[in-house]
Protein backbone atom coordinates (compact mmCIF):
# COMPACT_ATOMS: atom_id res chain seq x y z
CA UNK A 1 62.64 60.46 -163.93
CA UNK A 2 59.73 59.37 -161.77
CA UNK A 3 56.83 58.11 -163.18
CA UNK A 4 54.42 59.75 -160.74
CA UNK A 5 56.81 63.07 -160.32
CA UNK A 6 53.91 65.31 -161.56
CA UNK A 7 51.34 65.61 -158.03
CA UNK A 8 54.76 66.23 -156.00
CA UNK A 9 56.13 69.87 -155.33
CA UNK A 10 59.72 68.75 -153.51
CA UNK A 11 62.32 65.78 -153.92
CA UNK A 12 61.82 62.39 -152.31
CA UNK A 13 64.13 62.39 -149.38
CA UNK A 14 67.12 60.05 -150.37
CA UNK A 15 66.60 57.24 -147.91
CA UNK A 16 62.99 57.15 -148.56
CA UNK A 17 64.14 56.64 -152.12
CA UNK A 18 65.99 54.11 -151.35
CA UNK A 19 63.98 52.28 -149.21
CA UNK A 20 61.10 52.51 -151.74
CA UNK A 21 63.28 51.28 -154.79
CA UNK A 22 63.12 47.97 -155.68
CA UNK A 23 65.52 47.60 -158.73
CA UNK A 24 67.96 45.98 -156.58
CA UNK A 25 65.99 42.67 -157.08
CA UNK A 26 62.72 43.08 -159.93
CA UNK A 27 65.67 44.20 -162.26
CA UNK A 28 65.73 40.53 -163.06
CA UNK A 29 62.32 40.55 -164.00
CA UNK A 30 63.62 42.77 -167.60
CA UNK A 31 62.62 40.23 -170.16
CA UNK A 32 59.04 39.89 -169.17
CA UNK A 33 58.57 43.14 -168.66
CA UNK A 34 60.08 44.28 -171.87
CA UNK A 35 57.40 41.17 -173.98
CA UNK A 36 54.83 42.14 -172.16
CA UNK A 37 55.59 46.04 -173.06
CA UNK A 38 55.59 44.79 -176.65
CA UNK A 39 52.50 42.91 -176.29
CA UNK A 40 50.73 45.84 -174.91
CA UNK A 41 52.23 48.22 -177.77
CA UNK A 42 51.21 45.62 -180.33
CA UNK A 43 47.77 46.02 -179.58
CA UNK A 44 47.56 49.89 -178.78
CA UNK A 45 48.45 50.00 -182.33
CA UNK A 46 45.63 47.51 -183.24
CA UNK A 47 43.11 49.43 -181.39
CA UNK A 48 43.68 53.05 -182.68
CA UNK A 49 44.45 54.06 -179.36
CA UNK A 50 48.08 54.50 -180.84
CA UNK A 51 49.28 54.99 -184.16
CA UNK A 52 50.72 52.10 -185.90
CA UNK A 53 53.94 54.34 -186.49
CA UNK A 54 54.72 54.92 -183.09
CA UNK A 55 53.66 51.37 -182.33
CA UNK A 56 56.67 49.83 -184.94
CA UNK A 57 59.05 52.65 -183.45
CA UNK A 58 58.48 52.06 -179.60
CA UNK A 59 58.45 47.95 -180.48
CA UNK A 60 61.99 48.32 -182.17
CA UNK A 61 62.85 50.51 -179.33
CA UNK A 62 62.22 47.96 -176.77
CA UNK A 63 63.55 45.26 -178.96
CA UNK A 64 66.86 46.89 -178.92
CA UNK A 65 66.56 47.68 -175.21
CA UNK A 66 66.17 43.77 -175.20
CA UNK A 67 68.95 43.16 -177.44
CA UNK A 68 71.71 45.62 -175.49
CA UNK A 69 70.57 44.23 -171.95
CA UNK A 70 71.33 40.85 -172.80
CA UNK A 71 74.53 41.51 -174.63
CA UNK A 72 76.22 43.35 -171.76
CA UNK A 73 75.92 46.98 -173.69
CA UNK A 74 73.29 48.31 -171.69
CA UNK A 75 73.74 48.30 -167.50
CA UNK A 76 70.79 48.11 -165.56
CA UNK A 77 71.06 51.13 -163.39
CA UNK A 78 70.00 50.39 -159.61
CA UNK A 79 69.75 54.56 -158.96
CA UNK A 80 66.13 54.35 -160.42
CA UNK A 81 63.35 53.56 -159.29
CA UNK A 82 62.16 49.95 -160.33
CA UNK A 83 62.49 48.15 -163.42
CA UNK A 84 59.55 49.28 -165.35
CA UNK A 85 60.89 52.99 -165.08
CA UNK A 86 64.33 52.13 -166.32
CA UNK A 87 62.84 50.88 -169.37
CA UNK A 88 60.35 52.88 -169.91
CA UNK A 89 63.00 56.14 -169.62
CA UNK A 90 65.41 54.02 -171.42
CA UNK A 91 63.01 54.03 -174.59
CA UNK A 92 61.95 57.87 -173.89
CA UNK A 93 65.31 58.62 -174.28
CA UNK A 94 66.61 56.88 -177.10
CA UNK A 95 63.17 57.15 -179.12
CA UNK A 96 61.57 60.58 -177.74
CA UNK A 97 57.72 61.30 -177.38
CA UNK A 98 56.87 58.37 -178.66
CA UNK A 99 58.06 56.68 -175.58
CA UNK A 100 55.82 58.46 -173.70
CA UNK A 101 52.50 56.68 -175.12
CA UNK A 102 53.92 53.44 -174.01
CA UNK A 103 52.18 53.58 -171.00
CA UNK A 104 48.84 54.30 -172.10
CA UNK A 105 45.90 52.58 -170.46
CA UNK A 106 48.23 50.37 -168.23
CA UNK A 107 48.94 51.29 -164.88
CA UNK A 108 52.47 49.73 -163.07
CA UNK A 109 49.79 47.96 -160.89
CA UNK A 110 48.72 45.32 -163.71
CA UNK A 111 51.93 45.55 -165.18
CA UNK A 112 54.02 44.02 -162.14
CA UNK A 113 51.05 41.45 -161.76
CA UNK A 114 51.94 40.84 -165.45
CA UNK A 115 55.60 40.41 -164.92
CA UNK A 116 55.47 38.22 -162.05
CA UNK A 117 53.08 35.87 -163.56
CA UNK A 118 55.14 35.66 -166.50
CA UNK A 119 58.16 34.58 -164.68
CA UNK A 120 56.73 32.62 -162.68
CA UNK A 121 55.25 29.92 -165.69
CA UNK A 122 58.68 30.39 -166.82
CA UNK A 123 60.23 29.33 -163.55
CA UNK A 124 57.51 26.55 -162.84
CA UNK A 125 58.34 25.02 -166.01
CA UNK A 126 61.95 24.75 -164.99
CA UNK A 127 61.72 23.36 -161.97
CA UNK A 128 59.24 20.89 -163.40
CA UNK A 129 62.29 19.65 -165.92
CA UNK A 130 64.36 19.50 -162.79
CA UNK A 131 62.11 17.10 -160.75
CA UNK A 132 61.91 14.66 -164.33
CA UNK A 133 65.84 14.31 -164.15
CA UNK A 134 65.27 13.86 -160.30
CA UNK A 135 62.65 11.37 -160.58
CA UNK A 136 64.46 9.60 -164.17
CA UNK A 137 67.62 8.79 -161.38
CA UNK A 138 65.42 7.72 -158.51
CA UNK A 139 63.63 4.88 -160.96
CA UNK A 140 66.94 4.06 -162.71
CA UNK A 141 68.46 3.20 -158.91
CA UNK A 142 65.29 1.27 -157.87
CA UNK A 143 65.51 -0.88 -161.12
CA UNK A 144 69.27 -1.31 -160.31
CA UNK A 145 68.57 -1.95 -156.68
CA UNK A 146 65.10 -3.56 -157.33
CA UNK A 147 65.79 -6.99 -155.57
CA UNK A 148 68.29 -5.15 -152.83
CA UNK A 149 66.63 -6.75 -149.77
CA UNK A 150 67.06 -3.99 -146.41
CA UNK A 151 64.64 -3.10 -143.56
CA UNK A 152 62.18 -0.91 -143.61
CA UNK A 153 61.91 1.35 -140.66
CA UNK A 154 58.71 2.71 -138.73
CA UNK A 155 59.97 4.86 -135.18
CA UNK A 156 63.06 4.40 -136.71
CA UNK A 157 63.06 1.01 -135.43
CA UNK A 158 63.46 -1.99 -137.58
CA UNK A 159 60.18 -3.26 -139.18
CA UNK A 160 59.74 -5.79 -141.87
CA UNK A 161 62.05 -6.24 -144.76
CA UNK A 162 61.72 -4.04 -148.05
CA UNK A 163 64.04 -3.21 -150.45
CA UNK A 164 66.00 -0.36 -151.37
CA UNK A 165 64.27 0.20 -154.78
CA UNK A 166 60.87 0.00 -153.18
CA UNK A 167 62.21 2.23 -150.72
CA UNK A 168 63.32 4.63 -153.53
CA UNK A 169 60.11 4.34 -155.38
CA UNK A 170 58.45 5.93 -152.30
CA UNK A 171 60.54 9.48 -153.04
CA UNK A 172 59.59 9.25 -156.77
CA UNK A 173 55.71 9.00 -155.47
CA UNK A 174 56.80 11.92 -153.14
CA UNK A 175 58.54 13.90 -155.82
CA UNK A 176 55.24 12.82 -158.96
CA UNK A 177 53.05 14.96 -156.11
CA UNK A 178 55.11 17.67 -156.33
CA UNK A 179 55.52 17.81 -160.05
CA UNK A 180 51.65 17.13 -160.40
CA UNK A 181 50.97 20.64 -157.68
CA UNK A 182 52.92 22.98 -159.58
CA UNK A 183 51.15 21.98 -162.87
CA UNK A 184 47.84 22.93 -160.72
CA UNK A 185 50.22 26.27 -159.38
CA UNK A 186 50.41 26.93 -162.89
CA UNK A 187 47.40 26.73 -164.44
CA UNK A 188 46.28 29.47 -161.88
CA UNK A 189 49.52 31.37 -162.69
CA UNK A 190 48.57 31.17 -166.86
CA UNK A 191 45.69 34.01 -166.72
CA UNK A 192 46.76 37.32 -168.01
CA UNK A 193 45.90 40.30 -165.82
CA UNK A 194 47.27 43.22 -167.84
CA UNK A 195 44.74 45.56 -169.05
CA UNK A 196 43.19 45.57 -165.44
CA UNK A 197 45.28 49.10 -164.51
CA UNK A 198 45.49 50.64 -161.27
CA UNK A 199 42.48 48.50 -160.16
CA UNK A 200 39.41 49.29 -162.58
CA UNK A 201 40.30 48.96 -166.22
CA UNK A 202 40.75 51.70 -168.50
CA UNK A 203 38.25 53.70 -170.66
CA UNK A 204 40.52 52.55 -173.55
CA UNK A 205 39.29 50.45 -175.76
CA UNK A 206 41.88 47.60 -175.73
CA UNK A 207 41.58 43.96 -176.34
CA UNK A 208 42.67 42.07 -173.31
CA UNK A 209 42.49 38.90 -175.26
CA UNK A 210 44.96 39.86 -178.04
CA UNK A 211 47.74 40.46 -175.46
CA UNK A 212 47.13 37.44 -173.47
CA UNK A 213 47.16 35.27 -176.94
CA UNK A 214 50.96 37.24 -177.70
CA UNK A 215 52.31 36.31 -174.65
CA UNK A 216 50.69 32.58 -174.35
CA UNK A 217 47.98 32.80 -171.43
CA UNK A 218 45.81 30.62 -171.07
CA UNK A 219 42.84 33.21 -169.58
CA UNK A 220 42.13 36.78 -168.80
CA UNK A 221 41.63 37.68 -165.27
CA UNK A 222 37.55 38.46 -164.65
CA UNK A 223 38.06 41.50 -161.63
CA UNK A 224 40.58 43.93 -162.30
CA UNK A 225 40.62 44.29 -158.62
CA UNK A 226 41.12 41.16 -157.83
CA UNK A 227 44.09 40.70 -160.53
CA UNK A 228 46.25 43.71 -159.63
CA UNK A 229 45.92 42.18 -155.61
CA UNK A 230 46.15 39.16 -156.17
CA UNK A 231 49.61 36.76 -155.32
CA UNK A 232 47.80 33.42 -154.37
CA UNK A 233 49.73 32.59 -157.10
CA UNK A 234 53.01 32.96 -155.53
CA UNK A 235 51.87 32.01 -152.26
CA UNK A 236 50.91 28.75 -153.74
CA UNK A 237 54.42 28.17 -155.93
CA UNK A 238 56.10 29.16 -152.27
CA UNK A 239 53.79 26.38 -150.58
CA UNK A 240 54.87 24.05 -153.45
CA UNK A 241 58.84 25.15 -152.89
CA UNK A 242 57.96 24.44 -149.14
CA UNK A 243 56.91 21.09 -149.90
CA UNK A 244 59.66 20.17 -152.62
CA UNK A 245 62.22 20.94 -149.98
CA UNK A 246 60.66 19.22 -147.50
CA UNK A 247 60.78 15.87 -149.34
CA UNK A 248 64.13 16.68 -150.60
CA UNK A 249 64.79 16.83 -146.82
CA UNK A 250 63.18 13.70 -145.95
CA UNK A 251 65.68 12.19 -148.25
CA UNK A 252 68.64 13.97 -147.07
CA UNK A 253 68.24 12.44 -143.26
CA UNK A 254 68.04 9.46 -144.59
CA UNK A 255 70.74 9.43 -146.56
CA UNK A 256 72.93 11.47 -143.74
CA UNK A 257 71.90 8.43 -141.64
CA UNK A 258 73.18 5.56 -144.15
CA UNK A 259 76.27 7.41 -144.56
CA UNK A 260 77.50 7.10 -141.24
CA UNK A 261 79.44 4.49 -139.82
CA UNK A 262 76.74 2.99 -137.65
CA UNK A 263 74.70 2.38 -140.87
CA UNK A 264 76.98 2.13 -143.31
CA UNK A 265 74.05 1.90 -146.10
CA UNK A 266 75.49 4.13 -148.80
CA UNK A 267 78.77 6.08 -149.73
CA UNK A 268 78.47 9.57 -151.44
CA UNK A 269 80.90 9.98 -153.95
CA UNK A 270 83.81 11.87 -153.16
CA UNK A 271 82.47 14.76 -155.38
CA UNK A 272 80.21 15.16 -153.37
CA UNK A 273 81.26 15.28 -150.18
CA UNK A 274 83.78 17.18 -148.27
CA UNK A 275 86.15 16.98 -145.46
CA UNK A 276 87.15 18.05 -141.77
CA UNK A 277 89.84 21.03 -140.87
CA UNK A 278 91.01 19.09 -138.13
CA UNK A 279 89.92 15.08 -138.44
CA UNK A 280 91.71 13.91 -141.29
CA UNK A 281 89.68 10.67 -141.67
CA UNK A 282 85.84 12.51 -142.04
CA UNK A 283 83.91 12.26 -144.97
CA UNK A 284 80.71 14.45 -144.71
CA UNK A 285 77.36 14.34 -146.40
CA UNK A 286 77.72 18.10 -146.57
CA UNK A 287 75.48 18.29 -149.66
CA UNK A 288 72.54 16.44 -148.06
CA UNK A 289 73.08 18.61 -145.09
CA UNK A 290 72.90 21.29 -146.69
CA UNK A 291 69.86 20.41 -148.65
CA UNK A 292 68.28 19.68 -145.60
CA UNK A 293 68.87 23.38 -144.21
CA UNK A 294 67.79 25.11 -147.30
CA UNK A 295 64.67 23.82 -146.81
CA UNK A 296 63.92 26.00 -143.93
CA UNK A 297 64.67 28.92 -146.31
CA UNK A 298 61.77 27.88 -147.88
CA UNK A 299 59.63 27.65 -145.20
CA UNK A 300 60.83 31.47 -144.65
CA UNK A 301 59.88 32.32 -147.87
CA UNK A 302 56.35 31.01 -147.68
CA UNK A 303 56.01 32.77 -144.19
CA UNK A 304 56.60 35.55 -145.56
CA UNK A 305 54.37 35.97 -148.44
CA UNK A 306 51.69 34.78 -146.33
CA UNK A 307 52.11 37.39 -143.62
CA UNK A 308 52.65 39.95 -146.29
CA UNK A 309 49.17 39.33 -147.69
CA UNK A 310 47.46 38.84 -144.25
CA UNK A 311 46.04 41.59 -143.87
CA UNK A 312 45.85 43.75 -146.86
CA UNK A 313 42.69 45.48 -147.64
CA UNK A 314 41.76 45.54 -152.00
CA UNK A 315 43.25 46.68 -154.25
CA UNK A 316 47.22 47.11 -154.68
CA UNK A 317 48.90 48.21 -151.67
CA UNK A 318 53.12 48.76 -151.93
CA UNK A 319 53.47 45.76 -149.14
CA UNK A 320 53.19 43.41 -152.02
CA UNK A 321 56.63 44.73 -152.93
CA UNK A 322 57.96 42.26 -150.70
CA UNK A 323 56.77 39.44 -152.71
CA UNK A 324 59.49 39.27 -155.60
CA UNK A 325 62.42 38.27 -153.11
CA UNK A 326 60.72 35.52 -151.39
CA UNK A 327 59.73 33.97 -154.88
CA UNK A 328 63.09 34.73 -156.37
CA UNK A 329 64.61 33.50 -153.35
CA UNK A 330 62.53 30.04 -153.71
CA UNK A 331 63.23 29.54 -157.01
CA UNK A 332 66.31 30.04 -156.64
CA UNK A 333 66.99 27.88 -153.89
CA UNK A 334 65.29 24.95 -155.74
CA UNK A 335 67.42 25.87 -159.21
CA UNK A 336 70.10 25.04 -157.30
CA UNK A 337 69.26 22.14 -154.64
CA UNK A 338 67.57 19.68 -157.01
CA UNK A 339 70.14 19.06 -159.43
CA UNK A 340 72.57 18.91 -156.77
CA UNK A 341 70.74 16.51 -155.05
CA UNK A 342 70.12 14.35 -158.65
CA UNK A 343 73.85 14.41 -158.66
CA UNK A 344 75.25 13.46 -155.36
CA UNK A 345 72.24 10.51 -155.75
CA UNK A 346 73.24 9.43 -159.29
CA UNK A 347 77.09 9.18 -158.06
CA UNK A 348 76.30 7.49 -154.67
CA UNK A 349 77.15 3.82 -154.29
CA UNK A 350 74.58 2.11 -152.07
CA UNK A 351 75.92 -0.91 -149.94
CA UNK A 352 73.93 -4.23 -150.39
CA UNK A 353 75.40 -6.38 -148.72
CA UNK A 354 75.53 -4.77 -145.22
CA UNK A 355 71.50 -3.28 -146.12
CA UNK A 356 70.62 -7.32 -146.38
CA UNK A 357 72.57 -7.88 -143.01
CA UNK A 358 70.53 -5.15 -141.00
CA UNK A 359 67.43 -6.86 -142.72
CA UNK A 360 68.67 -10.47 -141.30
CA UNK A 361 68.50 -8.97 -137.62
CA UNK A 362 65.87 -6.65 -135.88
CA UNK A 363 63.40 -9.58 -136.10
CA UNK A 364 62.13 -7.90 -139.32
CA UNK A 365 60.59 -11.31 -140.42
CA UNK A 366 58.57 -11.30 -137.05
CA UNK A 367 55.14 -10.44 -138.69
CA UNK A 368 55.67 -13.15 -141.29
CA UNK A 369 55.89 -15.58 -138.50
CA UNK A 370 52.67 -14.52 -137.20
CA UNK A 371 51.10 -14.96 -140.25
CA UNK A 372 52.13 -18.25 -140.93
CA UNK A 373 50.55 -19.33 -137.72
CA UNK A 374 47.17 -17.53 -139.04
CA UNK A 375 47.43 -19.46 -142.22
CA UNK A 376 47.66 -22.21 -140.29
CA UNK A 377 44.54 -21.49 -138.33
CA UNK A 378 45.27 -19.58 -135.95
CA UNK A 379 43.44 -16.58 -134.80
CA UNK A 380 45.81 -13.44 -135.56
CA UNK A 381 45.56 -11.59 -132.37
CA UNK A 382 46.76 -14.93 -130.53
CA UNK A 383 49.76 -15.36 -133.54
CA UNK A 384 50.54 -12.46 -132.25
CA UNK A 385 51.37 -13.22 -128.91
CA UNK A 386 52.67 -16.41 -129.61
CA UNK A 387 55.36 -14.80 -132.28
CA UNK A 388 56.04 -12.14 -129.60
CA UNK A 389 57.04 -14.51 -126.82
CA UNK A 390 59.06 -16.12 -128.98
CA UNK A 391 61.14 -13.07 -129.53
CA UNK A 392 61.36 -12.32 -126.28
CA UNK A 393 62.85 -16.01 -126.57
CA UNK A 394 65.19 -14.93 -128.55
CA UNK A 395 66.58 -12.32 -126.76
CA UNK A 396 67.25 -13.89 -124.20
CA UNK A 397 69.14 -16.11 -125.44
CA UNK A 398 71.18 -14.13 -128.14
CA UNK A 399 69.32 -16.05 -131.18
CA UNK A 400 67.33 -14.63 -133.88
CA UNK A 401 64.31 -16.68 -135.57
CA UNK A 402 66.11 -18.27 -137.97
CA UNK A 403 68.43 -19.35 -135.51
CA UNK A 404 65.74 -21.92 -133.52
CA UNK A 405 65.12 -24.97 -134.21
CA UNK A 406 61.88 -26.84 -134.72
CA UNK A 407 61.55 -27.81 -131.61
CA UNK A 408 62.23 -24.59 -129.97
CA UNK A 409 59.47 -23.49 -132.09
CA UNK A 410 57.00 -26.58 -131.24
CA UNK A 411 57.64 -24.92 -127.44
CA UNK A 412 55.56 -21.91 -128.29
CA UNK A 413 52.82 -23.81 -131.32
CA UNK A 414 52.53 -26.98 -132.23
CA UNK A 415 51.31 -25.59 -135.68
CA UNK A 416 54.97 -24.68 -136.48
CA UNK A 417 55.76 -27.26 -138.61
CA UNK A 418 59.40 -27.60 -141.39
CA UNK A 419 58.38 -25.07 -143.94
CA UNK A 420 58.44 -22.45 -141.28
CA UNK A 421 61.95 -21.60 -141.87
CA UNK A 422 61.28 -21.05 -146.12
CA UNK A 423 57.86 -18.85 -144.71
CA UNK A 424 60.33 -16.89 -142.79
CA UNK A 425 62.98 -16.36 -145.08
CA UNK A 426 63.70 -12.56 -146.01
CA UNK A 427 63.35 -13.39 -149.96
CA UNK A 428 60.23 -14.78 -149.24
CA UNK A 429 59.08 -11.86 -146.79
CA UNK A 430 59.50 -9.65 -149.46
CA UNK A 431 58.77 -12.01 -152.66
CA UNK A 432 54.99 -12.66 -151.38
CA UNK A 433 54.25 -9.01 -151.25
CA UNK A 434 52.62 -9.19 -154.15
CA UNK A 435 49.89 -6.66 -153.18
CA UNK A 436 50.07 -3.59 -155.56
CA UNK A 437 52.14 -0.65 -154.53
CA UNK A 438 53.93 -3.30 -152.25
CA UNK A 439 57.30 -4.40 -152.76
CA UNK A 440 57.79 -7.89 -153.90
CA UNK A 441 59.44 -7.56 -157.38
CA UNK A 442 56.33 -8.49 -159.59
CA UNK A 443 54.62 -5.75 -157.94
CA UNK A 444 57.53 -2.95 -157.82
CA UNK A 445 58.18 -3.74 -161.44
CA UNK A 446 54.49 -2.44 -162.14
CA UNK A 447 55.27 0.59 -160.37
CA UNK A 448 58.99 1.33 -162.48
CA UNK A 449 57.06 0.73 -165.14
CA UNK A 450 54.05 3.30 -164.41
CA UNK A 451 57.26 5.64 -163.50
CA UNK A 452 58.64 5.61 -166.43
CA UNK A 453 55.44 6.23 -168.35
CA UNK A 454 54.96 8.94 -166.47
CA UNK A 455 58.25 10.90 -167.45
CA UNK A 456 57.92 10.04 -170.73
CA UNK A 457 54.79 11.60 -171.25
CA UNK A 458 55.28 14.92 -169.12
CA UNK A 459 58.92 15.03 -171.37
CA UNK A 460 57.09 14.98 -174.77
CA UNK A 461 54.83 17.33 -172.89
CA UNK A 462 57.19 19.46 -172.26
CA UNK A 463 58.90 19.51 -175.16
């Protein structure tokens, strides 16, 4: 059974069916179509436009649909059409005519819009409750790790000294954004476009706002041309996917990096990691690396919906087919990275010693030095110089800063004076960071605690 079989004298030719049909993939999409089926029959029934008798028999017909689907009785058949047909002849044929008023004043236009939107708050939602766990694990570490002293890296060269929990804290700030852009994705997302039909309403007198207060929307869309066209929506969750895996990326470098020999920073748990066919002794980060590649699937999937849309004049056109596998694609590529990532990080030991070793060379106490000259009246600009011959000291002769003596220093300023080897000490580095957001432990403490708070309240929230 086609829906639209009536204007057509001959047969669709098989591979045109085929390539037309997209039950392969919006089968998933059953539930939402099924509630928001009910939601529409609910109020035909309200209206008049129905009578309440067929209303209670095609609602108990789709409940049942629901009920067999999800038990395993009924197969979704991928020989039809698309999703909304196989229900819709599913009910037809197991309650008769009545069936056939389901459709009434909706148009498959509004109702995929419908679908789609539904899933998608459902899907936002979960990968909202994924990021929490994320983030819960990244604040736990930093507290754990919150006086870990390491350096902190800009050109991948070795900076000033940090430490690993402030370093951590920096992917929670990463990951809060995220979290914080899909609630904006989603309040777009909440507004209920069914009712809007092919693309200019119906001359049914329905009541939008009853069906969007069944199914929980927040709004009704204002331009029925505009709603049955529109997938901002899931251009934007792809943009936020993009971005998710991107950080999730970020992270996975880094932590490829500390696992190798040459850092030596962390060791994944062996759960997490996996080995070589031929080298007996490897241990690879193959879950970070992994991780790191998905992300580009992402990027894909954005792409895609974005050259989909491009150039599409209003309303509907059947290119926006091609949006439910990109978006299925990207959430399911997140449902599955980001707790894998939470637990390869939750079951990684990090290695503290050799991090505060790394810190100890690189000169990363170099600007400290330079300030200690300013505070001692010296112009910065010149500290500068000063501190940066005296590295070049250093290097030449195999020493680091806290290898001189006071009168090696007295040969560059006579400012330098006993207390510059406590000014220069990595605890004190760190310690007299004190600025907020910076990561001396009286400040970083602040920002666990502001963390913490934060999951808390989007928990409750959520629950």
């Amino acid at each position: 059974m086609k829906l639209w079989g009536g204007r057509f004298a001959k047969e669709a030719d098989r591979a045109m069916e085929r390539f037309n049909a997209s039950i392969a993939f919006d089968k998933r999409l059953y539930r939402q179509d099924i509630e928001g089926s009910i939601a529409h029959t609910s109020m035909l029934a309200k209206c008049g436009i129905i009578s309440e008798q067929d209303g209670r028999v095609i609602i108990e017909g789709l409940k049942n649909i629901l009920n067999d689907i999800e038990s395993g009785q009924l197969k979704i058949s991928e020989d039809i059409e698309d999703i909304h047909t196989f229900i819709e002849q599913q009910l037809t044929d197991r309650i008769g005519d009545a069936g056939r008023r389901l459709h009434t004043a909706r148009s498959r236009n509004d109702q995929v819009a419908l679908d789609m939107r539904m899933y998608m708050k459902e899907a936002i939602r979960g990968i909202q409750r994924s990021l929490l766990s994320l983030m819960q694990i990244i604040t736990d570490k930093a507290q754990d790790h919150i006086d870990a002293i390491m350096p902190g890296y800009t050109h991948m060269q070795r900076a000033q000294p940090v430490t690993l929990g402030h370093h951590l804290m920096a992917y929670f700030q990463m990951l809060k954004r995220d979290y914080e852009r899909l609630d904006d994705c989603y309040k777009r997302t909440d507004v209920m476009p069914l009712g809007s039909g092919a693309l200019a309403t119906s001359t049914y007198p329905i009541d939008r706002e009853y069906v969007a207060q069944q199914l929980g929307f927040g709004a009704v869309s204002e331009n029925s041309m505009d709603a049955v066209s529109d997938r901002d929506f899931a251009i934007e969750f792809c943009c936020c996917a993009a971005m998710i895996g991107m950080h999730l990326s970020r992270f996975c470098e880094e932590l490829v990096l500390w696992s190798s020999v040459e850092f030596n920073f962390i060791e994944m748990d062996d759960a997490f990691s996996t080995g070589s066919s031929i080298m007996p002794q490897k241990k690879n980060p193959d879950v970070a690396e992994l991780i790191r590649g998905k992300t580009g699937r992402l990027y894909g999937d954005l792409m895609t919906l974005l050259t989909v849309m491009k150039g599409l004049p209003l309303a509907y056109n059947k290119d926006m087919q091609e949006d439910k596998e990109a978006v299925f694609d990207a959430v399911d590529t997140l449902a599955i990275s980001i707790p894998i990532f939470s637990a390869m990080l939750d079951t990684a030991s990090f290695h503290e010693d050799v991090m505060l070793k790394a810190a100890q060379g690189g000169f990363t106490n170099a600007t400290d030095a330079a300030d200690y000259l300013v505070k001692k009246g010296m112009p910065f600009r010149q500290a500068h110089e000063v501190i940066g011959r005296l590295v070049v000291y250093c290097l030449d002769n195999g020493k680091d800063l806290s290898d001189l003596s006071l009168e090696e220093y007295r040969g560059f300023s006579d400012l330098f004076d006993e207390d510059v080897m406590q000014a220069i000490s990595l605890d004190t580095c760190v310690q007299n960071r004190k600025v907020y957001g910076g990561p001396a432990r009286q400040s970083l403490s602040v920002a666990i605690e502001h963390a913490k708070a934060f999951i808390r309240q989007h928990q409750n929230s959520d629950n």
